[in-house]
C-alpha atoms as a PDB file:
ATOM      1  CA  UNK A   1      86.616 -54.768  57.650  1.00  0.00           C
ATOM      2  CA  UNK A   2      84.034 -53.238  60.163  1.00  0.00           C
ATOM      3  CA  UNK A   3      84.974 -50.016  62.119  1.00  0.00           C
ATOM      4  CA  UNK A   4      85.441 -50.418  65.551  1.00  0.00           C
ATOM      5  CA  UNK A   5      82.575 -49.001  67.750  1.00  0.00           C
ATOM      6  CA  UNK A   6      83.352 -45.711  68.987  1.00  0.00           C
ATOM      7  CA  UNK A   7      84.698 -45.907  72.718  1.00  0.00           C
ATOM      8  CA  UNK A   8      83.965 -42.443  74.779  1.00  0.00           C
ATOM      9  CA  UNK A   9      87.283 -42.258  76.898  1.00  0.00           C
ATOM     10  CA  UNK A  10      87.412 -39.197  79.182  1.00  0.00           C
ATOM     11  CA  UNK A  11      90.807 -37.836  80.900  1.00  0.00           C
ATOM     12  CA  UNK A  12      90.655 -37.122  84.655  1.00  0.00           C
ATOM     13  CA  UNK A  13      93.607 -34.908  85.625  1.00  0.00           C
ATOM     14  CA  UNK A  14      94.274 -33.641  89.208  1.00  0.00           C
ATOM     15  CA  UNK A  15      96.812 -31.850  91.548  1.00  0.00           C
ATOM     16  CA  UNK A  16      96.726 -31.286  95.262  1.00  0.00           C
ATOM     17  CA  UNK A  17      97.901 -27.498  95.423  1.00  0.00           C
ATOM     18  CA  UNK A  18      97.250 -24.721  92.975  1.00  0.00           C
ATOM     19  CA  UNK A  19     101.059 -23.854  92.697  1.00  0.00           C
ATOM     20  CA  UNK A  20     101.633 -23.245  89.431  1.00  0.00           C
ATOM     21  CA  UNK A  21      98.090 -23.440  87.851  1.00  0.00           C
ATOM     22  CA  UNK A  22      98.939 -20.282  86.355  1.00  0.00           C
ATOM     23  CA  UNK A  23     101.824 -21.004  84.020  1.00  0.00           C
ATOM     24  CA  UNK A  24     100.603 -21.917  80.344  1.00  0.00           C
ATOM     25  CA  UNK A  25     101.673 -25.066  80.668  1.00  0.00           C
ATOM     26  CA  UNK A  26     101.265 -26.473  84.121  1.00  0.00           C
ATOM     27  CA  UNK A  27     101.167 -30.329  86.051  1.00  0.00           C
ATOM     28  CA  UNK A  28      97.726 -30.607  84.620  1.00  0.00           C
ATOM     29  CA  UNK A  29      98.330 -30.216  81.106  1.00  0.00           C
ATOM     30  CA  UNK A  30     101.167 -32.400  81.254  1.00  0.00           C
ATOM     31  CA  UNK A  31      98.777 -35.251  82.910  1.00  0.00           C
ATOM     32  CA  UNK A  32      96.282 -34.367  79.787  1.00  0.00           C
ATOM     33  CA  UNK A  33      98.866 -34.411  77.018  1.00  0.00           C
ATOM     34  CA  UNK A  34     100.260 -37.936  78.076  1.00  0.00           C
ATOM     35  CA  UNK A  35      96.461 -39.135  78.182  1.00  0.00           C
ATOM     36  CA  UNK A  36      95.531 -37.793  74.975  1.00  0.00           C
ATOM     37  CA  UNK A  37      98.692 -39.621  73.716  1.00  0.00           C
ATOM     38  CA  UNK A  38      97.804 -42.850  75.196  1.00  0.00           C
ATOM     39  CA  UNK A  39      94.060 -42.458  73.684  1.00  0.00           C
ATOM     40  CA  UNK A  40      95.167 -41.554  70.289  1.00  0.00           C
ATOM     41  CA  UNK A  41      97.575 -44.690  70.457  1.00  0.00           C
ATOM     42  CA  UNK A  42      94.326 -46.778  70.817  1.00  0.00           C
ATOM     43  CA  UNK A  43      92.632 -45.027  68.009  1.00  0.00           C
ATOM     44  CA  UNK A  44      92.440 -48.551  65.758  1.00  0.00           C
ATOM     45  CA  UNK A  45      90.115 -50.091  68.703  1.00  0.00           C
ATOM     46  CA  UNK A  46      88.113 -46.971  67.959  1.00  0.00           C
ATOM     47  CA  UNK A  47      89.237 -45.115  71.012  1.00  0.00           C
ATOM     48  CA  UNK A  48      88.018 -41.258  71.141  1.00  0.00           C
ATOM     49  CA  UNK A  49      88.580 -38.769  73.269  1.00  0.00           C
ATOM     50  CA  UNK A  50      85.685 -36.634  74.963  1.00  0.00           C
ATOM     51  CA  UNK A  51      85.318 -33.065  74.689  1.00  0.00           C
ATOM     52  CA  UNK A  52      84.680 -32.566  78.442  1.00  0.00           C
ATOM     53  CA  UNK A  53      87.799 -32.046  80.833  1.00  0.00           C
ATOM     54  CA  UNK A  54      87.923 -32.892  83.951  1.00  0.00           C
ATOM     55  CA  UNK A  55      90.361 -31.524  85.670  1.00  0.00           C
ATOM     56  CA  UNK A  56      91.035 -31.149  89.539  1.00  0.00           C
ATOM     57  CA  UNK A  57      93.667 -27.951  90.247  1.00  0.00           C
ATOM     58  CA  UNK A  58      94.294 -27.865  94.092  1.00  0.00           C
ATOM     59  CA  UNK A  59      92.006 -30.413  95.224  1.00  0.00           C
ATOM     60  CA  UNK A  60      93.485 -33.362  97.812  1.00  0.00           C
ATOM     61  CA  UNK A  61      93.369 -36.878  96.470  1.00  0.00           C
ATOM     62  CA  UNK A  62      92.373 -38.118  99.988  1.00  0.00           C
ATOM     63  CA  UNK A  63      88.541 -37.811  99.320  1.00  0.00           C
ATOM     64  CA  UNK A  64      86.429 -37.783  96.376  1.00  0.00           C
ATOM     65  CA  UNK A  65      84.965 -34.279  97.009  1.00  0.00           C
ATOM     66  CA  UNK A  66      86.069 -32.677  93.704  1.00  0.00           C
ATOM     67  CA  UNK A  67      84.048 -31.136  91.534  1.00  0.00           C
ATOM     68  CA  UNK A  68      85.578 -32.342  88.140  1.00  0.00           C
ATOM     69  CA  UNK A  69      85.693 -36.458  90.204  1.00  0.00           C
ATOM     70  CA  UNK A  70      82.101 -35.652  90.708  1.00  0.00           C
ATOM     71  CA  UNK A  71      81.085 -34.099  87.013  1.00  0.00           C
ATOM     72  CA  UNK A  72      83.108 -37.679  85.962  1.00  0.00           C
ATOM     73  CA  UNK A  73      81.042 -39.957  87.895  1.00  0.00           C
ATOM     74  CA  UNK A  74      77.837 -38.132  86.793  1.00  0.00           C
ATOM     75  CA  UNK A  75      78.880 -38.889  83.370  1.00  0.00           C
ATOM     76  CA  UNK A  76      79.499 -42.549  84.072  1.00  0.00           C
ATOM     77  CA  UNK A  77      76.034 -43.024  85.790  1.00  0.00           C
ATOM     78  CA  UNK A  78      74.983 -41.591  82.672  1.00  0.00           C
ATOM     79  CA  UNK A  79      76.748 -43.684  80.468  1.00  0.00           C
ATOM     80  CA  UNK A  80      78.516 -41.164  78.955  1.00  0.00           C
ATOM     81  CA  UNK A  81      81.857 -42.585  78.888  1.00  0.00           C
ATOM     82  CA  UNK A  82      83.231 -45.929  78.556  1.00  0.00           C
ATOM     83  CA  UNK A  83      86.780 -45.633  79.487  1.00  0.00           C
ATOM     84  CA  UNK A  84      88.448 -43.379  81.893  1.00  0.00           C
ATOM     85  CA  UNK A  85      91.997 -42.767  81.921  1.00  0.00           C
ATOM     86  CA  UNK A  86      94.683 -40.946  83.852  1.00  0.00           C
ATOM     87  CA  UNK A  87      97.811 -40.399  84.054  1.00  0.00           C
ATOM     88  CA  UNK A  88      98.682 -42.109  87.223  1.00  0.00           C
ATOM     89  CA  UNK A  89      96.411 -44.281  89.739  1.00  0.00           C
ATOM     90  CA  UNK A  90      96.867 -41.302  92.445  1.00  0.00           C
ATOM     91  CA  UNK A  91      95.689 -39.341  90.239  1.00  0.00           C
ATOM     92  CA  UNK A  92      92.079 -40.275  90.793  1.00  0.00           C
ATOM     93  CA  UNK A  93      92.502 -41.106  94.396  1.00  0.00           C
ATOM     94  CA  UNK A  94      94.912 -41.697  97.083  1.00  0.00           C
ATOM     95  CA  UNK A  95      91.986 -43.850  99.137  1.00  0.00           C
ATOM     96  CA  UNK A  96      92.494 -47.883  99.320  1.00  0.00           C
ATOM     97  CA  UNK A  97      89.023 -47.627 100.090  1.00  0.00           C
ATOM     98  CA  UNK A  98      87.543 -44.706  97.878  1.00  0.00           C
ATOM     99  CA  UNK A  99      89.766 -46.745  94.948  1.00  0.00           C
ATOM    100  CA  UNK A 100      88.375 -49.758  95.475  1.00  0.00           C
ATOM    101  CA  UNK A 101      84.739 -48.136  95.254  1.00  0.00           C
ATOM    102  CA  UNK A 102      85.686 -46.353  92.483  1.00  0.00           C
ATOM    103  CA  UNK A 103      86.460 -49.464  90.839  1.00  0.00           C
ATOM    104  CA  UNK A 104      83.447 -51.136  91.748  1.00  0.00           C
ATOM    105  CA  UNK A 105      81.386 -48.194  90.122  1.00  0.00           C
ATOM    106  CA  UNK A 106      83.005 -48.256  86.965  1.00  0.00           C
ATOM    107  CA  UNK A 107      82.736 -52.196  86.645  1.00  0.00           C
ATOM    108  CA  UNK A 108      78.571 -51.152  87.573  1.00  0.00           C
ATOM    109  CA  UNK A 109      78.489 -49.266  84.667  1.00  0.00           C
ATOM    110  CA  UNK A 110      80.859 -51.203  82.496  1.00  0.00           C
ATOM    111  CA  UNK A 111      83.644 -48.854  82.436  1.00  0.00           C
ATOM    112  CA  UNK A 112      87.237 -49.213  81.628  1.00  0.00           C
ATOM    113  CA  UNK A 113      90.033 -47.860  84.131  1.00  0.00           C
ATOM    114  CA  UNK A 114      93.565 -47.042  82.913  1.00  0.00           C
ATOM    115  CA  UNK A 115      96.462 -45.477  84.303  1.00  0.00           C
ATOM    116  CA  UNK A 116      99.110 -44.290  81.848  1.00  0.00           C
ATOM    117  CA  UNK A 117     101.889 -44.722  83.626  1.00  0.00           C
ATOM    118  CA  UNK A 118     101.475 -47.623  85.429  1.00  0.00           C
ATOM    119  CA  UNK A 119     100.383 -51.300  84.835  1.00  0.00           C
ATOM    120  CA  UNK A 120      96.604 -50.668  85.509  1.00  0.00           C
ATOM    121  CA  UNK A 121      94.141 -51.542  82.670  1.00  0.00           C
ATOM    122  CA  UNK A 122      90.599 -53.162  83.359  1.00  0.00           C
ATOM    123  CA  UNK A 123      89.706 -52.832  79.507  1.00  0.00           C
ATOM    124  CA  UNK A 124      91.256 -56.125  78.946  1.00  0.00           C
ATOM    125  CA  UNK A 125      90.568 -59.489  80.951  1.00  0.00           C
ATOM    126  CA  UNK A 126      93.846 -59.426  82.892  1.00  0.00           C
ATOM    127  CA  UNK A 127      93.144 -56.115  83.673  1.00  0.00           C
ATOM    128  CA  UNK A 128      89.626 -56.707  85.393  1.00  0.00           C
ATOM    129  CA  UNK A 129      91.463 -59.258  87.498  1.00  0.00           C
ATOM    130  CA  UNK A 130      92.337 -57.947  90.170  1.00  0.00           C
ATOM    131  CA  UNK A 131      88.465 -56.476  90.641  1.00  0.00           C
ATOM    132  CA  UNK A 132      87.081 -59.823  90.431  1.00  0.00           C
ATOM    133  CA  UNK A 133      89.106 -61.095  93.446  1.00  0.00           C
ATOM    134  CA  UNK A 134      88.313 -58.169  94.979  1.00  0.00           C
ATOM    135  CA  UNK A 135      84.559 -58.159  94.326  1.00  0.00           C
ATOM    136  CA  UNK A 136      84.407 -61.988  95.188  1.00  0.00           C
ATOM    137  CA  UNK A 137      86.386 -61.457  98.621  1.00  0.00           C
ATOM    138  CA  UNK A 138      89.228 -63.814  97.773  1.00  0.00           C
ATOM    139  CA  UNK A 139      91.694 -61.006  97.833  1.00  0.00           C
ATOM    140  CA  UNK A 140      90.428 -59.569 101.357  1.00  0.00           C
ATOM    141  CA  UNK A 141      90.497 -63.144 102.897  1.00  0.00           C
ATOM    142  CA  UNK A 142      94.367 -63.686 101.026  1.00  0.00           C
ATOM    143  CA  UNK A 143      95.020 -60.208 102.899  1.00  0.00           C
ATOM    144  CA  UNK A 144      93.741 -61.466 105.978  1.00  0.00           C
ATOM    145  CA  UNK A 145      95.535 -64.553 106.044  1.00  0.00           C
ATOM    146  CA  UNK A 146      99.163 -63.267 105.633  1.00  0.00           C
ATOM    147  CA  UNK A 147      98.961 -60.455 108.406  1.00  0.00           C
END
């Protein structure tokens, strides 16, 4: 049987306040260990984990002005990295509308999205879903219609 070709995943961790940054193990590492987990779980569809970390300590997950975000989406213009995962959606943003651009990057440049904790996967074709309606406008007009 063939290997499975390598897939780059890199772990985006972030917290809004630096409380607690200090301690040797802090909200950060926690968010890293339970993505490394998840990665290594996918190891037989040839998941691998980057060396870079990206990690956000004190930054506000209202915008997308983050240095580590911004190292990230340098990478994925790139094409350094193939999926990115974190430990929960707010994690990466707390936008709708910086999400939803987000999302619309990563499909650009044919990158995955998951969320460890939550039901949010675009590596597989129920996952990309939801980005689909959303890119086709069926889920803006559904909006629309039941406010």
């Amino acid at each position: 049987m063939k290997p499975a070709k390598p897939v780059r995943c890199a772990i985006y961790t972030r917290v809004s306040t630096d409380q607690g940054l200090e301690q040797d193990f802090n909200s950060l590492d926690a968010q890293y260990d339970a993505s490394q987990s998840y990665i290594r779980s996918q190891a037989h569809a040839g998941w691998t984990l980057l060396r870079a970390k990206f990690d956000d300590g004190g930054f506000s997950g209202g915008n997308t002005d983050r240095p580590a975000l911004q190292r990230l989406l340098d990478d994925v213009g790139a094409g350094k990295v193939d999926v990115i995962v974190v430990y929960k959606v707010d994690r990466l943003t707390r936008s709708l509308a910086d999400f939803a651009k987000l999302v619309e990057l990563f499909d650009q440049h044919n990158v995955s999205f998951v969320s460890v904790t939550q039901q949010f996967n675009t590596t597989t074709s129920m996952g990309r879903l939801p980005s689909l309606f959303q890119r086709s406008g069926l889920l803006a007009s559904t909006s629309a219609r039941l406010e």
